[in-house]
C-alpha atoms as a PDB file:
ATOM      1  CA  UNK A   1      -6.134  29.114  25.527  1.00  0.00           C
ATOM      2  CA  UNK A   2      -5.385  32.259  27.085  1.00  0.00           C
ATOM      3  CA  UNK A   3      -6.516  35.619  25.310  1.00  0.00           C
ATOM      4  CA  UNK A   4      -4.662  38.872  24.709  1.00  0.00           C
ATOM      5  CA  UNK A   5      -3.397  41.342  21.794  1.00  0.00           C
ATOM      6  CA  UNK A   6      -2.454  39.568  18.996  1.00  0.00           C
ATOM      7  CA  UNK A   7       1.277  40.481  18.004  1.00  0.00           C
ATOM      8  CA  UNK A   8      -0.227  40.563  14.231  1.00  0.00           C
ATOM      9  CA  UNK A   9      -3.111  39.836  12.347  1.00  0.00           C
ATOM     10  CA  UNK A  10      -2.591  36.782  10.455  1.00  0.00           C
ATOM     11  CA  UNK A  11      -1.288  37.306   6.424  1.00  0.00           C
ATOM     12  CA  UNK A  12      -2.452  36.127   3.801  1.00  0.00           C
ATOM     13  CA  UNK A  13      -0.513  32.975   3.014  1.00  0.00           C
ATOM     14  CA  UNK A  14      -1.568  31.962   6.865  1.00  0.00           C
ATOM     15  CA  UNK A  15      -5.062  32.624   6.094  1.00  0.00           C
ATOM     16  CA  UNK A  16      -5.030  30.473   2.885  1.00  0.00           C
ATOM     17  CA  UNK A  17      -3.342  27.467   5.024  1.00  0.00           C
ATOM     18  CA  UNK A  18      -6.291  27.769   7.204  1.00  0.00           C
ATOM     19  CA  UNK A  19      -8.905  27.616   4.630  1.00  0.00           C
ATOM     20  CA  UNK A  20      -6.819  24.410   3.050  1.00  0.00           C
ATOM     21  CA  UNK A  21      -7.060  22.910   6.422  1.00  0.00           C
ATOM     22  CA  UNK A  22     -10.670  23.369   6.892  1.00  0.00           C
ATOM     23  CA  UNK A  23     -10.978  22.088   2.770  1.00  0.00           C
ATOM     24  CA  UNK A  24      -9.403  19.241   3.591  1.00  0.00           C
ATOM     25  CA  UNK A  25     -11.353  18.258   6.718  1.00  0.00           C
ATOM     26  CA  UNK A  26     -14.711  19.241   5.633  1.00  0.00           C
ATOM     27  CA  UNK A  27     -15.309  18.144   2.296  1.00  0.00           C
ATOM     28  CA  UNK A  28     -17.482  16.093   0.399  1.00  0.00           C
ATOM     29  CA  UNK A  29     -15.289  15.489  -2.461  1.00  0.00           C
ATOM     30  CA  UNK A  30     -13.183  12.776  -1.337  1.00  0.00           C
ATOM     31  CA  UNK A  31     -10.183  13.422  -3.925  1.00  0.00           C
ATOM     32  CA  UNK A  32      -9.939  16.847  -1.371  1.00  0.00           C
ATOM     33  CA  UNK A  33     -10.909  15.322   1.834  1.00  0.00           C
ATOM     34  CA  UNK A  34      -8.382  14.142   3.741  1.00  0.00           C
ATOM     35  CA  UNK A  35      -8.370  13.720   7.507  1.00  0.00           C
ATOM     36  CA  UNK A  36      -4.560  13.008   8.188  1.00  0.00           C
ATOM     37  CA  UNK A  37      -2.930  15.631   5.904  1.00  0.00           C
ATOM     38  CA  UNK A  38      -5.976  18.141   7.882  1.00  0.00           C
ATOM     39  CA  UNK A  39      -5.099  17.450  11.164  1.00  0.00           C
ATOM     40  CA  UNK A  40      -0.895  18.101   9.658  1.00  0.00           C
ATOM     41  CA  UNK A  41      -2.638  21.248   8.388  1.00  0.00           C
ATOM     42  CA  UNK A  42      -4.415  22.272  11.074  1.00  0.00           C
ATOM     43  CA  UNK A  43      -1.208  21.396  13.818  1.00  0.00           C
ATOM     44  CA  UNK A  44       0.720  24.272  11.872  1.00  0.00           C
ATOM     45  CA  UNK A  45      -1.838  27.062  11.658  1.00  0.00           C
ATOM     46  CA  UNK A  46      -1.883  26.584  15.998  1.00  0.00           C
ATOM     47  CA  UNK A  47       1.496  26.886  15.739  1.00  0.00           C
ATOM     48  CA  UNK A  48       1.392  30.061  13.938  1.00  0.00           C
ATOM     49  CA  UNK A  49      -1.994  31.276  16.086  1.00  0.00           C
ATOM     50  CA  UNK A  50      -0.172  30.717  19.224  1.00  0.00           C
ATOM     51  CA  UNK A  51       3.153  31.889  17.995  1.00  0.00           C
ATOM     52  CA  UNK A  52       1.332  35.172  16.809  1.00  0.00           C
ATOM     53  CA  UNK A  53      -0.987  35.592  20.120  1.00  0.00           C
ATOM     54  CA  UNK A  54      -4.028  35.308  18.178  1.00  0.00           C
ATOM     55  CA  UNK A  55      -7.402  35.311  19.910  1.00  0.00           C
ATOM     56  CA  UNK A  56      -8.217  32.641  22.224  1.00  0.00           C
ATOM     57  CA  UNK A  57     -11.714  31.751  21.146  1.00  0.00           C
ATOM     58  CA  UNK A  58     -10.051  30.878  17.741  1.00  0.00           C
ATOM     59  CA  UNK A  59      -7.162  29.161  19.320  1.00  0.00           C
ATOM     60  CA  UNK A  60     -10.160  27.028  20.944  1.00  0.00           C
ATOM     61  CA  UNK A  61     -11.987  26.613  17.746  1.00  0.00           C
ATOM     62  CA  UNK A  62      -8.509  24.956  16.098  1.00  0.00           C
ATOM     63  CA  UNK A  63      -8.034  22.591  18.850  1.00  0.00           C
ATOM     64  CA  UNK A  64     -12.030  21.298  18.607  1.00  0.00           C
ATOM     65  CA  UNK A  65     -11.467  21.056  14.500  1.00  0.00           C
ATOM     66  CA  UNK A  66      -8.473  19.083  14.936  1.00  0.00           C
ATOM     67  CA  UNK A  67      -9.982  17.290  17.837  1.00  0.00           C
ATOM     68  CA  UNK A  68     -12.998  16.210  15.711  1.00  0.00           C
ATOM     69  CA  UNK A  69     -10.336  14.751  13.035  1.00  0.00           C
ATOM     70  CA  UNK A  70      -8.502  12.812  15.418  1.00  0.00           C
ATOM     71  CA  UNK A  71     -11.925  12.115  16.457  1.00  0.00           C
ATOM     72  CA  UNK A  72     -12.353  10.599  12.927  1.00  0.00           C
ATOM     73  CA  UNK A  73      -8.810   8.861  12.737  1.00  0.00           C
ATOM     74  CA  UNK A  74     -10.164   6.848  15.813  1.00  0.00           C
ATOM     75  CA  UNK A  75      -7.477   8.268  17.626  1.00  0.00           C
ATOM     76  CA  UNK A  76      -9.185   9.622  21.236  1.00  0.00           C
ATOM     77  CA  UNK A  77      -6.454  10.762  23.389  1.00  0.00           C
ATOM     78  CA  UNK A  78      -5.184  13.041  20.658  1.00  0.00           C
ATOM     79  CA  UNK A  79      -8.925  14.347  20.325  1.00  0.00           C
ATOM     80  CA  UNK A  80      -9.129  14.577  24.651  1.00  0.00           C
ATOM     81  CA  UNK A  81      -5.841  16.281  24.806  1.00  0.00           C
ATOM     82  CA  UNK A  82      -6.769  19.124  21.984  1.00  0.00           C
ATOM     83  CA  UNK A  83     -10.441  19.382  23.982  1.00  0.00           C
ATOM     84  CA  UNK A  84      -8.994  19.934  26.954  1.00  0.00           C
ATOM     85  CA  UNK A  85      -7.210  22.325  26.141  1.00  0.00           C
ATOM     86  CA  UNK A  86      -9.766  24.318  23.936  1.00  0.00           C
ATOM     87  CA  UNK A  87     -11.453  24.662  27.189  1.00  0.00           C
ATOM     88  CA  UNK A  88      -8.930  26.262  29.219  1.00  0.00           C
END
């Protein structure tokens, strides 16, 4: 992911989808964790990061989350194609 001036920060409503995203991948409850709806979660804060020019490194950071759930969903080319391109 290329890095640059953000065109905004993110707001708040984009900041809670985030932290849903993460909620749902990471926890230990399991009526909260859920993989599939996090990496659904996760696919539309990138969309608004890269829409919004927000910093690479946490462009990067997305794509390894989500790479680590499709990771989990046993699904590896999703998980090589977001890890390649967290390293860019």
């Amino acid at each position: 992911p290329t890095g640059g001036k953000a065109e905004r920060p993110p707001t708040k409503e984009e900041i809670e989808l985030l932290q849903k995203s993460f909620a749902t991948f990471y926890s230990s409850n399991p009526s909260v964790r859920n993989v599939p709806q996090a990496v659904e979660l996760l696919g539309k804060c990138l969309t608004i990061w890269e829409d919004t020019k927000q910093s690479g490194d946490e462009i990067a950071g997305l794509l390894r989350v989500r790479g680590d759930a499709y990771m989990e969903l046993r699904q590896p080319l999703d998980a090589e194609k977001d890890y390649a391109k967290a390293i860019e």
